[in-house]
C-alpha atoms as a PDB file:
ATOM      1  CA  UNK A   1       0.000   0.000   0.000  1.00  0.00           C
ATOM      2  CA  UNK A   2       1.049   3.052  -0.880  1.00  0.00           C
ATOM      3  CA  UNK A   3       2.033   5.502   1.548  1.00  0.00           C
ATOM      4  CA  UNK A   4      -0.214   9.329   1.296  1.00  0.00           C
ATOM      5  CA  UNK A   5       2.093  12.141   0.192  1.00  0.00           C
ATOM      6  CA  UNK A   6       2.016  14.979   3.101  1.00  0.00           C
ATOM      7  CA  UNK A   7       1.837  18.243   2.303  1.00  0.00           C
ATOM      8  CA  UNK A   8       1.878  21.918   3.775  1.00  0.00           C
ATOM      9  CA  UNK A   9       0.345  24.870   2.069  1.00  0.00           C
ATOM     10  CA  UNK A  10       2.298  28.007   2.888  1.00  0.00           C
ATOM     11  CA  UNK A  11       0.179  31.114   1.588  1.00  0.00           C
ATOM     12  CA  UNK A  12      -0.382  34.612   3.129  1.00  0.00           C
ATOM     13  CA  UNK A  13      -2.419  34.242   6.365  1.00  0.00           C
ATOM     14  CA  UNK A  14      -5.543  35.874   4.876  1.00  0.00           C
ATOM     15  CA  UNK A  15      -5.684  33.605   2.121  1.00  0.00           C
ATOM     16  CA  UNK A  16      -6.782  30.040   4.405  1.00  0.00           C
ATOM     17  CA  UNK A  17      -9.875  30.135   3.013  1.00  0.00           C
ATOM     18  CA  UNK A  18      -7.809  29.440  -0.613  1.00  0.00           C
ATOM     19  CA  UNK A  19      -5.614  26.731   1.294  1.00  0.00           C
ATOM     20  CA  UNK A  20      -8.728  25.666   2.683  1.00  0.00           C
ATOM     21  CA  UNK A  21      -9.772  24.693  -0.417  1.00  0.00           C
ATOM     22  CA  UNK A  22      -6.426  23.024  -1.636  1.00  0.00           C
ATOM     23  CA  UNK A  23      -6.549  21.638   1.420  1.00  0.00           C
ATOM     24  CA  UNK A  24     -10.084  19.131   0.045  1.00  0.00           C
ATOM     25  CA  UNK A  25      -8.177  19.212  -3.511  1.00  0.00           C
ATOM     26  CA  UNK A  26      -5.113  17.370  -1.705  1.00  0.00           C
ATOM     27  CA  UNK A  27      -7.735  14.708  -0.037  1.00  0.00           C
ATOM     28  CA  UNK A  28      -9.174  13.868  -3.248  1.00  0.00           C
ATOM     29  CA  UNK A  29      -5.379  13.450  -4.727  1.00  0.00           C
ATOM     30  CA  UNK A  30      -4.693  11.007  -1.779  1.00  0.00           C
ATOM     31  CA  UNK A  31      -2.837  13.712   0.042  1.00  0.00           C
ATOM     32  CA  UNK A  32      -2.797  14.640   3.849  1.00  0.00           C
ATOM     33  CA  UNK A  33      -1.983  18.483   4.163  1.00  0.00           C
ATOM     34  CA  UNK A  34      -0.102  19.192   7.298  1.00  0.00           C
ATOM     35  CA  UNK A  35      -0.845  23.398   7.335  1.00  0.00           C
ATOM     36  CA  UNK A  36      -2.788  22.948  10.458  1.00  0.00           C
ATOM     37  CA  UNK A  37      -2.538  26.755  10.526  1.00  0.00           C
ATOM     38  CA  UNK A  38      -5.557  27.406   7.766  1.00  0.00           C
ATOM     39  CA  UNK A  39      -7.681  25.294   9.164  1.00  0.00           C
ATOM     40  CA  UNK A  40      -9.026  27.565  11.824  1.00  0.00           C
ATOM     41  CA  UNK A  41      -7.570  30.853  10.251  1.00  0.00           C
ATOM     42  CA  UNK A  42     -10.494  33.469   9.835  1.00  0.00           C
ATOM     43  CA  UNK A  43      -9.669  37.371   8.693  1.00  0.00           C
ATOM     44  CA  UNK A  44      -6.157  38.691   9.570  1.00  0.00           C
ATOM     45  CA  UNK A  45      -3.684  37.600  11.229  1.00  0.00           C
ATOM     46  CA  UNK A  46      -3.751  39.098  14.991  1.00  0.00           C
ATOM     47  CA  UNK A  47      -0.238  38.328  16.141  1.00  0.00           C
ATOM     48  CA  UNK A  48       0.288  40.913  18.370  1.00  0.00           C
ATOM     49  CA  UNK A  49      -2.291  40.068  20.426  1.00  0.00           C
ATOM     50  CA  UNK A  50      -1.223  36.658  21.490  1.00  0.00           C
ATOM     51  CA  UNK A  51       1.404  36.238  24.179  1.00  0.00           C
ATOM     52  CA  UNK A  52       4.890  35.488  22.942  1.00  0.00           C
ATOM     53  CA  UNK A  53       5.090  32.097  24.307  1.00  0.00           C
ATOM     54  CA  UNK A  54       1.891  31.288  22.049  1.00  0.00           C
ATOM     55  CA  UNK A  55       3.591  32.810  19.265  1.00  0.00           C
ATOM     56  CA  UNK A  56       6.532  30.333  19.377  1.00  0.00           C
ATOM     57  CA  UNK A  57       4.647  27.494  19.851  1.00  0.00           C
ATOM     58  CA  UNK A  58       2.125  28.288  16.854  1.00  0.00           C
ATOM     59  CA  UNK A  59       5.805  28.875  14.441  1.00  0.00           C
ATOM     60  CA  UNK A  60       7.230  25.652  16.039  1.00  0.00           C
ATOM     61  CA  UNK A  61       4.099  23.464  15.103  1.00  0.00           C
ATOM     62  CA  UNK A  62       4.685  25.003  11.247  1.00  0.00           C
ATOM     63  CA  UNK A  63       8.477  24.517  11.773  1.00  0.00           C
ATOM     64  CA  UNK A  64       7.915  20.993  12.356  1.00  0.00           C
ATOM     65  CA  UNK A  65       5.165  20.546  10.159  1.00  0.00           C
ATOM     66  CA  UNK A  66       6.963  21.676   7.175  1.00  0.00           C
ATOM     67  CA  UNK A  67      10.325  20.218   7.889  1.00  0.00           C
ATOM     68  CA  UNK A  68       8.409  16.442   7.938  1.00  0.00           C
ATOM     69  CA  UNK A  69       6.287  16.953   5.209  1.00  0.00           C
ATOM     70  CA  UNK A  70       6.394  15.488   1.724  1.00  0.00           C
ATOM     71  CA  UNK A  71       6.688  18.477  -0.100  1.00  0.00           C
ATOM     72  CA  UNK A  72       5.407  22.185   0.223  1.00  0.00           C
ATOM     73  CA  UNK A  73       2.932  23.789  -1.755  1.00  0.00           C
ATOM     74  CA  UNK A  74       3.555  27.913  -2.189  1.00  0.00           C
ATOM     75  CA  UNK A  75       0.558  29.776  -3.142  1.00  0.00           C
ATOM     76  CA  UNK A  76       2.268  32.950  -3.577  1.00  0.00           C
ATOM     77  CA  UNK A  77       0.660  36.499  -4.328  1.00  0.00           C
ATOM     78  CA  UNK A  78       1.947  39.670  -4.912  1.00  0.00           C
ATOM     79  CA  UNK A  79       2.227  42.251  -1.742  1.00  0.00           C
ATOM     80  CA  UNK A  80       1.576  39.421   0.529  1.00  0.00           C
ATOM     81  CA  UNK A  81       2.677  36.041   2.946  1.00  0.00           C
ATOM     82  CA  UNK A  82       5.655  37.328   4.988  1.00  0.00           C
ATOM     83  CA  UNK A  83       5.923  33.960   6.816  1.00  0.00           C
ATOM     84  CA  UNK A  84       4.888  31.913   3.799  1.00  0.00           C
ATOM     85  CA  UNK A  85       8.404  33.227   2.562  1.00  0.00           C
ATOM     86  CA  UNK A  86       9.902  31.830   6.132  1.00  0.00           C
ATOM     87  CA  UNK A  87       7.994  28.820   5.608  1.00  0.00           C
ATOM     88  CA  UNK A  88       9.510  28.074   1.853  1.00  0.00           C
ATOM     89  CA  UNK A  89      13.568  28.804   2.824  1.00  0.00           C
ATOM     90  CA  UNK A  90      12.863  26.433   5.626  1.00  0.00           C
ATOM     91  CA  UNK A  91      11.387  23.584   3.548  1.00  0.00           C
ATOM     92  CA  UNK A  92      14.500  24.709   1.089  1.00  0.00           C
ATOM     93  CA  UNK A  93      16.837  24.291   3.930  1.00  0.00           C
ATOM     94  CA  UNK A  94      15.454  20.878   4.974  1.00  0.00           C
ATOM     95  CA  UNK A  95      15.572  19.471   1.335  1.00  0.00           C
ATOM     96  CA  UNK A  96      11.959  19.601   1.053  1.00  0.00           C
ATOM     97  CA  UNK A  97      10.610  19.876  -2.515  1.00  0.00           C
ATOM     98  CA  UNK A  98       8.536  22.794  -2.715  1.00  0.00           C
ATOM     99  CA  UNK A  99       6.130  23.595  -5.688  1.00  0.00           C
ATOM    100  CA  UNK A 100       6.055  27.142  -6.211  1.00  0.00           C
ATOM    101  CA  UNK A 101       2.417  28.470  -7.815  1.00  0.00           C
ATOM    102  CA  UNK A 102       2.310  32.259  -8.102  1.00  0.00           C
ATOM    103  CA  UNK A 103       4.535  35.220  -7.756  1.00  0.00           C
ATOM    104  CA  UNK A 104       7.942  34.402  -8.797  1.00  0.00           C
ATOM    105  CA  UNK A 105      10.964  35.710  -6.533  1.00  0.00           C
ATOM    106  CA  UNK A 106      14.459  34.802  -6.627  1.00  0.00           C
ATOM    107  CA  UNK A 107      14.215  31.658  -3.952  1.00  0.00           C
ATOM    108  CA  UNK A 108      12.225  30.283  -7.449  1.00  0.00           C
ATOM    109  CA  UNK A 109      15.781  29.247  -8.747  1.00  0.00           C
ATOM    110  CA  UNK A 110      16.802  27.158  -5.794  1.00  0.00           C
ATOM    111  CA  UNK A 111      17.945  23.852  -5.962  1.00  0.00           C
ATOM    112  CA  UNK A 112      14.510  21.574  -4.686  1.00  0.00           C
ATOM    113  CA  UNK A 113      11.855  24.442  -5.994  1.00  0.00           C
ATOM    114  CA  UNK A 114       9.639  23.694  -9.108  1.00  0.00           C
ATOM    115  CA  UNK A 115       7.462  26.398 -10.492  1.00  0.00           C
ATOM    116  CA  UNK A 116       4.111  25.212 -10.971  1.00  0.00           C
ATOM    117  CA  UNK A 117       1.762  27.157 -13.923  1.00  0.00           C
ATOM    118  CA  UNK A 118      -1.228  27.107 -11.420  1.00  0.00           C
ATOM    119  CA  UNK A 119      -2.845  24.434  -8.339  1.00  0.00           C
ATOM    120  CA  UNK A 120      -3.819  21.767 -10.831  1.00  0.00           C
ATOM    121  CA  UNK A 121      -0.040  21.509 -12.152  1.00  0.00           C
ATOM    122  CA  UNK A 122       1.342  21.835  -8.371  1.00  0.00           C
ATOM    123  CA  UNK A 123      -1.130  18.777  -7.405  1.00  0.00           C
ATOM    124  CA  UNK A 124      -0.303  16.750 -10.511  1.00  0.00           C
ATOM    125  CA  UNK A 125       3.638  17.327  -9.225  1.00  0.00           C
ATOM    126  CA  UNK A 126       1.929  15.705  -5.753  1.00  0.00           C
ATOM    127  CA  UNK A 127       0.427  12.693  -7.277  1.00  0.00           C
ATOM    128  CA  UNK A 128       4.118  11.976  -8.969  1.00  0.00           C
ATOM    129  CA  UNK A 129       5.594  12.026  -5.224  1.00  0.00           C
ATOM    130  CA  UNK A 130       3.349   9.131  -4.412  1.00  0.00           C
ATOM    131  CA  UNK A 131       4.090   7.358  -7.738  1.00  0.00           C
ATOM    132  CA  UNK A 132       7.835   7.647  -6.965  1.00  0.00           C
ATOM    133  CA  UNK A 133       7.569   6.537  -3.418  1.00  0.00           C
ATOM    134  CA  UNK A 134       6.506   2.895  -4.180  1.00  0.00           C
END
């Protein structure tokens, strides 16, 4: 039996409703998304009002979700996703493939990134990570 591909959507934080959806797209690809984060993400993100110790915990939990995942999914727009950028060097840094959809930048050219033409390219990219895992 084949094994499910996991993946983590980094995107800007007002955009979980997008990864949301990905998020369902991924399921029906037989893939488990591991951005925990968008799940219960509503509006904009309130940082400053959480206590710092709650602040480290919630980057630690995507620290450790991206650096075990499969591969990483970028949805990325222009004049947004600060700590989707964060999110993308570390996958990068842990020799996680990441699939790039969106806004080009220079990290694009790194060794381990693939730029995808939209979602449905980026999830066909997915379904080849389970093919080559068996």
């Amino acid at each position: 039996m084949t094994r499910r591909p996991r993946v983590y959507v980094a995107a800007p934080y007002e955009d979980a409703a997008l990864v949301r959806e990905v998020h369902e797209r991924l399921r029906l690809h037989r893939a488990h998304a591991t951005s925990e984060w968008a799940r219960n993400a509503r509006g904009a993100d309130d940082l400053a009002s959480l206590p710092r110790e709650r602040r480290r915990a919630l980057a630690l939990a995507n620290d450790f979700a991206v650096s075990t995942s499969d591969a990483v999914m970028v949805l990325a727009r222009p004049g947004a996703g600060g700590e989707m950028f964060c999110e993308a060097r570390l996958a990068i840094a842990c020799h996680v493939p990441v699939f790039w959809v969106g806004r080009e930048i220079l990290s694009t050219s790194r060794e381990g990134v693939s730029v995808c033409e939209d979602v449905n390219d980026a999830l066909l990219r997915v379904g080849q990570l389970r093919t080559e895992s068996r």
